[in-house]
Protein backbone atom coordinates (compact mmCIF):
# COMPACT_ATOMS: atom_id res chain seq x y z
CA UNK A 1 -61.20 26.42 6.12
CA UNK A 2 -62.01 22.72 6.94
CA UNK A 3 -59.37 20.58 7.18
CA UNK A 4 -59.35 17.36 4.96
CA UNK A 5 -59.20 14.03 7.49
CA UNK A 6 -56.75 11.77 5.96
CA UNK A 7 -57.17 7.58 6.04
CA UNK A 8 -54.71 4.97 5.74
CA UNK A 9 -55.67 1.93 4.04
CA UNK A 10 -53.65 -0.91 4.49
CA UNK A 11 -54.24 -3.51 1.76
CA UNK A 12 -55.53 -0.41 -0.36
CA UNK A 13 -54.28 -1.99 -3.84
CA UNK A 14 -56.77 -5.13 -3.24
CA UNK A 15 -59.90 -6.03 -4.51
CA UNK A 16 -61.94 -4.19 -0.77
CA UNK A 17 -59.12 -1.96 -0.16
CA UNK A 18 -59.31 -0.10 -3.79
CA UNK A 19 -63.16 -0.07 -3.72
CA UNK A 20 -62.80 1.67 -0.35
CA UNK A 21 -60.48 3.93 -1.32
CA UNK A 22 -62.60 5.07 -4.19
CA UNK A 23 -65.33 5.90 -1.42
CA UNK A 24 -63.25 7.57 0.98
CA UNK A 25 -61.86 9.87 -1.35
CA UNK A 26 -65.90 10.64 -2.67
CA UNK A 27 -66.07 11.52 0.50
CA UNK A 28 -63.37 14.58 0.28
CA UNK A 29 -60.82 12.26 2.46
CA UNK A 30 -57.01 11.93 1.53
CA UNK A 31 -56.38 8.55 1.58
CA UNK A 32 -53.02 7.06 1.90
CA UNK A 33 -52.66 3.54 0.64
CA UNK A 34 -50.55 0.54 1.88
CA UNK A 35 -49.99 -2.39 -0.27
CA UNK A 36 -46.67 -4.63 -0.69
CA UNK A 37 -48.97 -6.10 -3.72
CA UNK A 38 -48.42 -9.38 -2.86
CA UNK A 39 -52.63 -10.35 -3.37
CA UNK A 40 -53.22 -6.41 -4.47
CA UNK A 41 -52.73 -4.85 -7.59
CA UNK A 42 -51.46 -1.39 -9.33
CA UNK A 43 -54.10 -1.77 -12.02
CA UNK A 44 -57.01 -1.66 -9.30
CA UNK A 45 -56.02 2.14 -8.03
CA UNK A 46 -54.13 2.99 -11.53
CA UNK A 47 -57.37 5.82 -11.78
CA UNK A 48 -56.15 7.46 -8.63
CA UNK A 49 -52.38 7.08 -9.21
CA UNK A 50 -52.28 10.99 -10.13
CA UNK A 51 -55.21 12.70 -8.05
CA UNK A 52 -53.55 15.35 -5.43
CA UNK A 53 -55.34 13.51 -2.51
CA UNK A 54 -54.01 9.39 -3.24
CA UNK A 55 -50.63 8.00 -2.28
CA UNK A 56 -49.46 5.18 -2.98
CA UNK A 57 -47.52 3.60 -0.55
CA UNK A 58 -45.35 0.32 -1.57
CA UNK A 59 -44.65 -1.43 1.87
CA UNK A 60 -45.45 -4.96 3.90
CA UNK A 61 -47.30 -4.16 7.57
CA UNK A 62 -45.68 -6.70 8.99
CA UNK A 63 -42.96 -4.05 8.65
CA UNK A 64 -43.00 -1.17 11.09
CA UNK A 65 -44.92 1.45 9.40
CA UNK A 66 -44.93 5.41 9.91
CA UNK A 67 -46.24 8.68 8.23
CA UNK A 68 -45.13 11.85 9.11
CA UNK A 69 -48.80 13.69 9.03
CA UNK A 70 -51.35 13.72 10.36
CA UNK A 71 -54.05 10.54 10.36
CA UNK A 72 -57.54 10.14 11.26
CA UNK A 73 -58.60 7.07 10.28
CA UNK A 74 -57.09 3.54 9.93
CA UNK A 75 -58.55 0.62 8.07
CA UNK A 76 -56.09 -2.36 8.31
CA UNK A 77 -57.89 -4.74 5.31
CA UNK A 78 -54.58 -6.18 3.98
CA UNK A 79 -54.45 -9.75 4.47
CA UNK A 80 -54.35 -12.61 2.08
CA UNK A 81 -57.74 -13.89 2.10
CA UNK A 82 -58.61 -16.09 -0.40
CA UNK A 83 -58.21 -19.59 -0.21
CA UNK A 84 -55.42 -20.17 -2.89
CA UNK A 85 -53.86 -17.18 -1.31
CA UNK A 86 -53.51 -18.15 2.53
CA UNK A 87 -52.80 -21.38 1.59
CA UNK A 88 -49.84 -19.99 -0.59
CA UNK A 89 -48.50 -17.67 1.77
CA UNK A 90 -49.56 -19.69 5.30
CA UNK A 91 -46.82 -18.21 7.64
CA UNK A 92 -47.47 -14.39 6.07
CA UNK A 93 -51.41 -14.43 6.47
CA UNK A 94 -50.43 -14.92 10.41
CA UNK A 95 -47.71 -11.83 10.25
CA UNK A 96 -50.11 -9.66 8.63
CA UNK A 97 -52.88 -10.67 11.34
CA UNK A 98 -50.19 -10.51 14.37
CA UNK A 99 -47.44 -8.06 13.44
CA UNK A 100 -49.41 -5.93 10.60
CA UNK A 101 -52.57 -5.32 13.06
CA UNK A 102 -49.89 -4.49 15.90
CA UNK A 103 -48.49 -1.90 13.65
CA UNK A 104 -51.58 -0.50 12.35
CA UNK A 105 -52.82 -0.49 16.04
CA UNK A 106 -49.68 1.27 16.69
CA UNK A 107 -50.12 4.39 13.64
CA UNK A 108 -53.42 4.41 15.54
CA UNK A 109 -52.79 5.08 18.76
CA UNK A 110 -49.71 7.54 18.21
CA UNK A 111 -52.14 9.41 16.32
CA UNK A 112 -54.77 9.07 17.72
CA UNK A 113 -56.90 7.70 14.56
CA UNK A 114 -59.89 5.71 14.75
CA UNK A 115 -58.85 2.27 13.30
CA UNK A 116 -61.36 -0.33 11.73
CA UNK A 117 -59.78 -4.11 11.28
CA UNK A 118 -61.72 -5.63 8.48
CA UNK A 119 -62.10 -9.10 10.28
CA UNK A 120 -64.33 -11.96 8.63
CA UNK A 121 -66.84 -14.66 8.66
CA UNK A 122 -64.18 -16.96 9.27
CA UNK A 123 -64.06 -16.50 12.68
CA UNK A 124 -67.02 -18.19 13.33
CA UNK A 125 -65.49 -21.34 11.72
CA UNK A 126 -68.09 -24.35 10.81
CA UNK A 127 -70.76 -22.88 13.13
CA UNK A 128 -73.04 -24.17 15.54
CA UNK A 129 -74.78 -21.37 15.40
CA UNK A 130 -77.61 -20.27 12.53
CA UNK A 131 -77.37 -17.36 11.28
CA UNK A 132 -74.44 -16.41 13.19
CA UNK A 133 -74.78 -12.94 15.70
CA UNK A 134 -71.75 -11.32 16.95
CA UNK A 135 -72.26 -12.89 20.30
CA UNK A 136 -71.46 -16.32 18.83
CA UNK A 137 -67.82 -17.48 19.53
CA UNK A 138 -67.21 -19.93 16.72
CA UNK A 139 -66.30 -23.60 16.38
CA UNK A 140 -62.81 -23.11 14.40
CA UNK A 141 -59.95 -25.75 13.65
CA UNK A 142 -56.86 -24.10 14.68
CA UNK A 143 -55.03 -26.84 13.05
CA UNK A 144 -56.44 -27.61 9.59
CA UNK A 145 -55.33 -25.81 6.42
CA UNK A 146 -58.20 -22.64 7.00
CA UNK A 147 -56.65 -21.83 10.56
CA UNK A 148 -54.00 -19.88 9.65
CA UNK A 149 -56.47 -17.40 8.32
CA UNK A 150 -59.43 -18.17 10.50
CA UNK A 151 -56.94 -17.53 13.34
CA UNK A 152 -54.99 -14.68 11.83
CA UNK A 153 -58.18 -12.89 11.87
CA UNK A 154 -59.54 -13.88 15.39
CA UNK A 155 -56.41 -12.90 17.24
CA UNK A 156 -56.59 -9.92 15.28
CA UNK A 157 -60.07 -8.93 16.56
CA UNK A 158 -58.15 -9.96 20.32
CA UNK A 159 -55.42 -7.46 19.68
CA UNK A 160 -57.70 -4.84 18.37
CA UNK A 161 -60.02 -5.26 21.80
CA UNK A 162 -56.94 -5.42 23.58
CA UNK A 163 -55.64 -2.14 22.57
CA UNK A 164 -58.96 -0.62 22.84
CA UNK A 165 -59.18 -1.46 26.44
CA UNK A 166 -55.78 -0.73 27.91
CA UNK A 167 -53.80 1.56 25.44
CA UNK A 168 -57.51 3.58 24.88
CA UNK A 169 -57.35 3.34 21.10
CA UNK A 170 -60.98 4.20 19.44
CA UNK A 171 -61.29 0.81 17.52
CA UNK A 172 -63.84 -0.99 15.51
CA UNK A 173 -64.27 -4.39 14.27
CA UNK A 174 -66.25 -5.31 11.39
CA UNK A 175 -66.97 -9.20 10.58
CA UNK A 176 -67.12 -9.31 6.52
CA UNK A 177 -68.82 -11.83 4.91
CA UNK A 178 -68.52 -13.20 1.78
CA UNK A 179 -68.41 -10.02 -0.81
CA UNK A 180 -67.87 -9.91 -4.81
CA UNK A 181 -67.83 -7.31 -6.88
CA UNK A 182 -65.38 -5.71 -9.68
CA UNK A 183 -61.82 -6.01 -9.29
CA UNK A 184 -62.11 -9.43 -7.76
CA UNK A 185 -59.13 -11.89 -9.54
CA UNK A 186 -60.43 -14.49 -11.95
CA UNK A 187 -58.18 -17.38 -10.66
CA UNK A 188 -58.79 -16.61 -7.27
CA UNK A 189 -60.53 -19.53 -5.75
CA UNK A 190 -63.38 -17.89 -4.69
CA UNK A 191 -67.44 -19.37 -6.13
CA UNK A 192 -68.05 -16.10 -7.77
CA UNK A 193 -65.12 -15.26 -10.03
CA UNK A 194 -64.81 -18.90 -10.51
CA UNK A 195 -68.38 -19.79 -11.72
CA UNK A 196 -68.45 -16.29 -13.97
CA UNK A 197 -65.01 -17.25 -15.10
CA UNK A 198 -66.47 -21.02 -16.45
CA UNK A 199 -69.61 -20.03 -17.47
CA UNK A 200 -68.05 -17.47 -19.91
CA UNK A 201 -65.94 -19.90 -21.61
CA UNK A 202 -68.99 -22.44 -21.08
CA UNK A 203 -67.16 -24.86 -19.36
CA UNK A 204 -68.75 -27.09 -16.31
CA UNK A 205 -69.59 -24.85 -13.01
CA UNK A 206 -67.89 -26.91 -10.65
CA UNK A 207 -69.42 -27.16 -7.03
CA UNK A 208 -67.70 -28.48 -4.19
CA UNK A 209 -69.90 -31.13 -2.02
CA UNK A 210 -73.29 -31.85 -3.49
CA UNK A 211 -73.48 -27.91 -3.73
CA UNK A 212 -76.25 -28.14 -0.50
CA UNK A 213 -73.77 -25.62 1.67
CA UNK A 214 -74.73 -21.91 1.83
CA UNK A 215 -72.90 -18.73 1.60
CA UNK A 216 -74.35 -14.97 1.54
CA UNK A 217 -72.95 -12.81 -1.01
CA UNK A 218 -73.02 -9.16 -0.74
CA UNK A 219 -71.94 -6.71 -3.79
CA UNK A 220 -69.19 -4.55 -2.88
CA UNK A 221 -71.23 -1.17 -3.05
CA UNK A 222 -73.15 -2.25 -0.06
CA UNK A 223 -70.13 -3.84 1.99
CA UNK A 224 -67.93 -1.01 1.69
CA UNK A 225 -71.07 1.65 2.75
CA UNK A 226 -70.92 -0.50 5.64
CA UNK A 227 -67.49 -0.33 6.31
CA UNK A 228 -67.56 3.84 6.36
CA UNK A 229 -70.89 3.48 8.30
CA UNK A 230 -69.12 1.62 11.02
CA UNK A 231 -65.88 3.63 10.89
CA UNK A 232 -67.12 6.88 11.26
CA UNK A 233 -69.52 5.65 14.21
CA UNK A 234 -68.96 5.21 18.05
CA UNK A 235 -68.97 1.49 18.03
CA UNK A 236 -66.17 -0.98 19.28
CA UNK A 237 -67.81 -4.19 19.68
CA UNK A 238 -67.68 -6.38 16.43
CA UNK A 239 -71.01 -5.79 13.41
CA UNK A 240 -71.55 -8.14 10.57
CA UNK A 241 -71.38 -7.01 7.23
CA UNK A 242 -72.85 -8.91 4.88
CA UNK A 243 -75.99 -9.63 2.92
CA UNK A 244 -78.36 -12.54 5.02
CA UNK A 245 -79.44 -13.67 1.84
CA UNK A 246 -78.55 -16.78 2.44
CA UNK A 247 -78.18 -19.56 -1.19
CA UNK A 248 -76.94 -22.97 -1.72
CA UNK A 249 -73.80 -22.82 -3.94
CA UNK A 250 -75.71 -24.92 -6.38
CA UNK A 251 -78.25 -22.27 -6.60
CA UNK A 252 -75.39 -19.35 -6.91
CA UNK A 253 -74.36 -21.59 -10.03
CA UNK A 254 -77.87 -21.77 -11.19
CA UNK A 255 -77.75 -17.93 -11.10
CA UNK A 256 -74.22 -17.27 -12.48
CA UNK A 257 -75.56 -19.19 -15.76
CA UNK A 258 -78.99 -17.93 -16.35
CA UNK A 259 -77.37 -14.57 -15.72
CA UNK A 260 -74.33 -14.56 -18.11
CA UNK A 261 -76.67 -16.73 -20.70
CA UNK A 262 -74.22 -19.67 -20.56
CA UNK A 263 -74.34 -23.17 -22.38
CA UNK A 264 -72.44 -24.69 -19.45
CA UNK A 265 -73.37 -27.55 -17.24
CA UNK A 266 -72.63 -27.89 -13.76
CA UNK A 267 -70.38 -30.45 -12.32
CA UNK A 268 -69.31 -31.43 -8.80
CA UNK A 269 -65.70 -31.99 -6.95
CA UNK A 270 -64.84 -33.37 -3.74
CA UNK A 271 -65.14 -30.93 -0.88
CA UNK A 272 -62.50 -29.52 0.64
CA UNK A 273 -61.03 -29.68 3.94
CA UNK A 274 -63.18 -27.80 7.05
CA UNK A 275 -65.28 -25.96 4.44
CA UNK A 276 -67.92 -24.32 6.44
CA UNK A 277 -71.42 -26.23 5.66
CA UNK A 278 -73.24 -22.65 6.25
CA UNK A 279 -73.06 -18.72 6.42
CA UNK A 280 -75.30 -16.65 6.97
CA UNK A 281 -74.96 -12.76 8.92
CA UNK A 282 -77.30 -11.90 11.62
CA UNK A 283 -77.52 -8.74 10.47
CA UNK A 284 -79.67 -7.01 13.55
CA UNK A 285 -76.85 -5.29 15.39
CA UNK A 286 -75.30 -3.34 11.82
CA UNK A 287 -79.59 -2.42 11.54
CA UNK A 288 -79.66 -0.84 14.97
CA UNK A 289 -76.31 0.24 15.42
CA UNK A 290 -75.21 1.67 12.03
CA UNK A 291 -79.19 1.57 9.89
CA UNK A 292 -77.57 0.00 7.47
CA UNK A 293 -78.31 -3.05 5.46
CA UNK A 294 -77.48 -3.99 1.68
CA UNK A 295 -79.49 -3.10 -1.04
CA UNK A 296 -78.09 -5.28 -4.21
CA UNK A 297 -80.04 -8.24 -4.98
CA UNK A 298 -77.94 -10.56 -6.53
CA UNK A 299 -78.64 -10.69 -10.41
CA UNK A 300 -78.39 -7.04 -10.04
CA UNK A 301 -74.29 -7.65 -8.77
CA UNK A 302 -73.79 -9.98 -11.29
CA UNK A 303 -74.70 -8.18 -13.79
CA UNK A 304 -72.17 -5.07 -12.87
CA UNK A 305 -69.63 -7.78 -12.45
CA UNK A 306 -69.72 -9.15 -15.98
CA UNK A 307 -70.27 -5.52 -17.32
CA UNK A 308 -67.04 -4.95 -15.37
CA UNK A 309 -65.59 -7.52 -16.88
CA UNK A 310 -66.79 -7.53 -20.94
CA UNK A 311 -65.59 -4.15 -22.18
CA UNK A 312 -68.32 -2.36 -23.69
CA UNK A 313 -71.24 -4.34 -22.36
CA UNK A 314 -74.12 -2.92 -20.72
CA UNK A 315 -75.42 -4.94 -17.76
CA UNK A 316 -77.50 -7.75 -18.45
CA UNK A 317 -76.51 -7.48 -22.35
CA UNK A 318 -73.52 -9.89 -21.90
CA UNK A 319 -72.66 -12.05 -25.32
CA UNK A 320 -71.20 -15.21 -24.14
């Protein structure tokens, strides 16, 4: 008889992390999940709370963490990573970067799991660079109010390479951009849950700037297909995941209210501090390396996002 791999997902109770456990245990995996709930959430993986092949395990990485049986894989995705959240928790999004990816690395390489850091767009900072490729280092403030989780996340991807190269651990490193989908917190700072969030009250969109800088959204479906694509393959250099569809977040507003049907109006704040003025994934190396690419156009997404959201609504038939 086969035996069932089992996965650890750190950060398994979040808003990626549940989504991914939902796929991996699709997938016939057991999947042991890791979440002190500080960003996470019990509701997001209460539908797997009794299944024979999900455990819930209450407990901060930054903690030395060990199972008795056997692992396979390792996905370390806990982190805050929000803006409201990082910027709440400043000195605990660098543990969780430094100490939690040590330990994680360290479950890893005692048993001999592959292990997948969810890193992030982040790392490339304001860039210099358009659309950015792996190869592209980054132009980052170390200093400002973003660099305790732009930096979390790029020494992260150093101690991941670093254990891959001298300690022999089978690593991967995936660079996530900007993803929505169900699950994703109202009040959590983020364009998406914050336009959908206004517009269904009908109160003003607001848009930092004059709304000109860009962002690529992918739906969740897609990101976390990507994830398991690159887990589950040879790879150990860093792949973007993300959608290159690249918008203005005037035009994601634009979107948000012809899709939800809303009387509001769009207003505009001041900008905050180092917000990157574009993103967009160059998406060639996940194409070649992994043949994947996203398939959820946007109104599609935002329509299984309110539906997620407005009990009993059918997407695209949501009453504002």
């Amino acid at each position: 008889m086969e035996m069932v791999s089992t996965a650890v997902v750190s950060g398994g109770a979040g808003f990626l992390g549940s989504h991914l456990c939902d796929y991996l245990l699709a997938k016939s995996h057991r999947v042991i999940c890791v979440d002190n709930l500080d960003t996470g959430s019990l509701q997001n993986i209460e539908h797997l709370r009794n299944g024979d092949d999900f455990l819930f395990v209450n407990h901060d990485v930054t903690e030395p963490f060990f199972i008795e049986e056997r692992v396979d894989y390792v996905f370390h995705l806990a982190s805050p990573a929000s803006p409201i959240d990082y910027l709440r928790l400043p000195l605990h999004t660098l543990k969780v970067g430094s100490y939690g990816t040590h330990n994680m690395l360290g479950l890893a390489k005692f048993k001999r799991a592959r292990f997948l850091i969810a890193s992030t767009s982040e790392v490339y900072g304001d860039p210099q660079v358009h659309p950015q490729p792996e190869t592209y280092w980054g132009h980052v403030n170390p200093i400002g109010p973003r660099g305790v989780y732009d930096e979390a996340k790029r020494y992260a991807e150093a101690l991941t390479m670093a254990y891959h190269r001298q300690q022999g651990v089978d690593t991967a490193i995936a660079r996530i951009f900007n993803t929505y989908g169900p699950r994703m917190r109202p009040h959590d700072g983020r364009a998406i849950p914050t336009f959908i969030r206004q517009a269904l009250e009908n109160k003003p969109l607001t848009v930092f700037g004059d709304g000109s800088q860009t962002r690529s959204f992918c739906y969740v479906d897609d990101l976390i297909r990507g994830l398991y694509a690159l887990a589950t393959s040879g790879e150990h250099l860093p792949v973007n995941i993300g959608n290159p569809r690249e918008m203005t977040l005037l035009e994601l507003a634009e979107a948000v209210i012809r899709v939800t049907g809303s009387k509001s109006e769009i207003v505009f704040e001041a900008l905050p501090v180092d917000d990157p003025q574009v993103r967009q994934p160059d998406i060639t190396r996940a194409r070649q390396v992994l043949g994947w690419e996203p398939e959820v156009e946007l109104d599609e997404g935002l329509k299984r996002l309110l539906a997620s959201m407005v009990p009993g609504s059918a997407p695209g038939s949501v009453s504002v």
